[in-house]
Protein backbone atom coordinates (compact mmCIF):
# COMPACT_ATOMS: atom_id res chain seq x y z
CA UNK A 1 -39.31 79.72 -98.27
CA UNK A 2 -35.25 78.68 -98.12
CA UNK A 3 -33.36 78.94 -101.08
CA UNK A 4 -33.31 75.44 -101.49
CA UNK A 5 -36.82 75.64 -102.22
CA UNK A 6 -36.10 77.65 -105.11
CA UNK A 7 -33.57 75.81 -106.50
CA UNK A 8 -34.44 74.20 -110.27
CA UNK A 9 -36.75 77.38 -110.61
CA UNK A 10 -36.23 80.73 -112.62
CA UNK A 11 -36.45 83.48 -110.26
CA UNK A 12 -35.59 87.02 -109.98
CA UNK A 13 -33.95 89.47 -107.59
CA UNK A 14 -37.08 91.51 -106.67
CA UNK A 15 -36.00 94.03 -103.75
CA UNK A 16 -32.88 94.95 -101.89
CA UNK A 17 -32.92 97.18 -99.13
CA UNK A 18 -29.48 97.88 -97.20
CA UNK A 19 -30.05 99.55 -94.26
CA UNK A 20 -26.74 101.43 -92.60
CA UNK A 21 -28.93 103.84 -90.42
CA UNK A 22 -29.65 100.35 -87.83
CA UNK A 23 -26.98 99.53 -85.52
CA UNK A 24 -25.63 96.82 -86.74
CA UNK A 25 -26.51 97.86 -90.03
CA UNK A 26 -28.44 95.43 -92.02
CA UNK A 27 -29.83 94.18 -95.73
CA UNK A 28 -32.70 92.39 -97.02
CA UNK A 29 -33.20 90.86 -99.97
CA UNK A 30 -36.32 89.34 -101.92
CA UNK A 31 -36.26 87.03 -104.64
CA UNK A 32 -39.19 85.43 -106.22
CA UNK A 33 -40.52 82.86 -108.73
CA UNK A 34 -43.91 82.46 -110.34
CA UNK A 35 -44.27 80.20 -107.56
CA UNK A 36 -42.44 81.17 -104.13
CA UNK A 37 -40.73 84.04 -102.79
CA UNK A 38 -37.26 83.93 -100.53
CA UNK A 39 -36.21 86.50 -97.99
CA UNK A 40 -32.49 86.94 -96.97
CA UNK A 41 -31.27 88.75 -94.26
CA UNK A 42 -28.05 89.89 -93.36
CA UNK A 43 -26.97 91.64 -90.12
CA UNK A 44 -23.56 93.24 -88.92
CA UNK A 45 -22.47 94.19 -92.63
CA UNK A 46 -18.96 94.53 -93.19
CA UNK A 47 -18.97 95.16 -96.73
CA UNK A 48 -21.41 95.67 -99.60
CA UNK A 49 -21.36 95.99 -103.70
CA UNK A 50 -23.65 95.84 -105.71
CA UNK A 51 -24.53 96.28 -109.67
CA UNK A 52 -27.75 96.61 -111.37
CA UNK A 53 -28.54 97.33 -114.18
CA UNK A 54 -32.55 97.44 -113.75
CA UNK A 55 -33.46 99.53 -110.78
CA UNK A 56 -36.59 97.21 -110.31
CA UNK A 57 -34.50 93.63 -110.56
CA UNK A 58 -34.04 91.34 -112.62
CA UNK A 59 -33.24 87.39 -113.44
CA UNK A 60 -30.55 85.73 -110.97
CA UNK A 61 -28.19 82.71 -112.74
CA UNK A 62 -27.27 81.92 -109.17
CA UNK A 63 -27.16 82.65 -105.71
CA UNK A 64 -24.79 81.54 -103.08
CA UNK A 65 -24.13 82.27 -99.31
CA UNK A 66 -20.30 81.13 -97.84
CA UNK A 67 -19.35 80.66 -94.78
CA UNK A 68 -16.31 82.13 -94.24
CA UNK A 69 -14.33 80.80 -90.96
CA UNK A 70 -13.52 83.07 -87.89
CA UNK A 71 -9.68 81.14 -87.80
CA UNK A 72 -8.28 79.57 -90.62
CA UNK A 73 -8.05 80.20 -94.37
CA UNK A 74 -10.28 81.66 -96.68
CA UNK A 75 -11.31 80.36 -100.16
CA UNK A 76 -8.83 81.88 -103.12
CA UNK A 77 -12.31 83.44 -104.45
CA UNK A 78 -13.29 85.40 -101.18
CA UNK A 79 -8.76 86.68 -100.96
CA UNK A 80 -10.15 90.19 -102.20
CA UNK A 81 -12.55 90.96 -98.85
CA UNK A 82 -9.98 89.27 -96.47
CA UNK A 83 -9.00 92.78 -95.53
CA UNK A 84 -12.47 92.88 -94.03
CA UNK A 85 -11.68 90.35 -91.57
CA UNK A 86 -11.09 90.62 -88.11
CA UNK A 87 -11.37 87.18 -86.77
CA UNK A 88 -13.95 89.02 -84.14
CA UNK A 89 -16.84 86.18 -86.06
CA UNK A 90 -17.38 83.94 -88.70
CA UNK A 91 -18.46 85.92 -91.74
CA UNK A 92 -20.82 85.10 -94.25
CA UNK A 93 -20.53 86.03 -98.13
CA UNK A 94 -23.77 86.70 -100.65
CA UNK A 95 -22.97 86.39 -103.69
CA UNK A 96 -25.64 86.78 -106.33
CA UNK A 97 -25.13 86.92 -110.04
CA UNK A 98 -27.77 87.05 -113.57
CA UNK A 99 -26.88 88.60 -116.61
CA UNK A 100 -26.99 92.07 -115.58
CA UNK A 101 -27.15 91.68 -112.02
CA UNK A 102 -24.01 91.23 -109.45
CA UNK A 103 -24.46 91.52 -105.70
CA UNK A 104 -21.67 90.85 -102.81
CA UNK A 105 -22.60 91.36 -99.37
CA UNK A 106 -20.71 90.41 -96.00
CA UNK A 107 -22.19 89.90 -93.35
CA UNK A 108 -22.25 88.69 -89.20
CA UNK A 109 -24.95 87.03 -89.43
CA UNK A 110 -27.23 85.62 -91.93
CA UNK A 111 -30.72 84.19 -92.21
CA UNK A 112 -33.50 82.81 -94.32
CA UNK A 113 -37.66 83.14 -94.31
């Protein structure tokens, strides 16, 4: 299931599991619905923050994944992690956000089940 496929539903941020013990170091995170259920993984992470305020989730307003490019210049919004940058790869950014929930995660590479 893609996020797309989620989109129009109410779902929440079920799991996250960060993972700095792999090399590269990885995260995964679950969301669900009373319906479907998303996967994200990202590999290679560069930087990671995240604030909960439930331990076992809770709802997600939104959830959006950037490309940032390898060359060239960076959204105003995504200036604070530019020191993360090494123009080795292009970069992707997680952002995820509900009323008591705020992730950021950036990543090498990022995919979707």
């Amino acid at each position: 299931m893609s996020l797309e496929q989620l989109r129009g539903h109410f779902y929440w941020l079920t799991s996250i599991v960060l993972r700095t013990d792999l090399q590269p170091s990885e995260a995964v995170i679950e969301l669900s619905s009373e319906s479907a259920r998303a996967t994200l993984r990202l590999v290679g992470i560069v930087h990671a923050r995240t604030d909960l305020a439930d331990p076992d989730g809770g709802f997600v307003a939104e959830v959006a994944v950037r490309e940032l490019p390898q060359h060239g210049p960076w959204p105003a919004e995504a200036r604070h992690l530019l020191h993360h940058h090494d123009n080795r790869c292009v970069l992707h950014w997680l952002t995820i956000s509900g009323p008591s929930e705020e992730v950021e995660i950036l990543a090498e590479e990022f995919s979707e089940d």
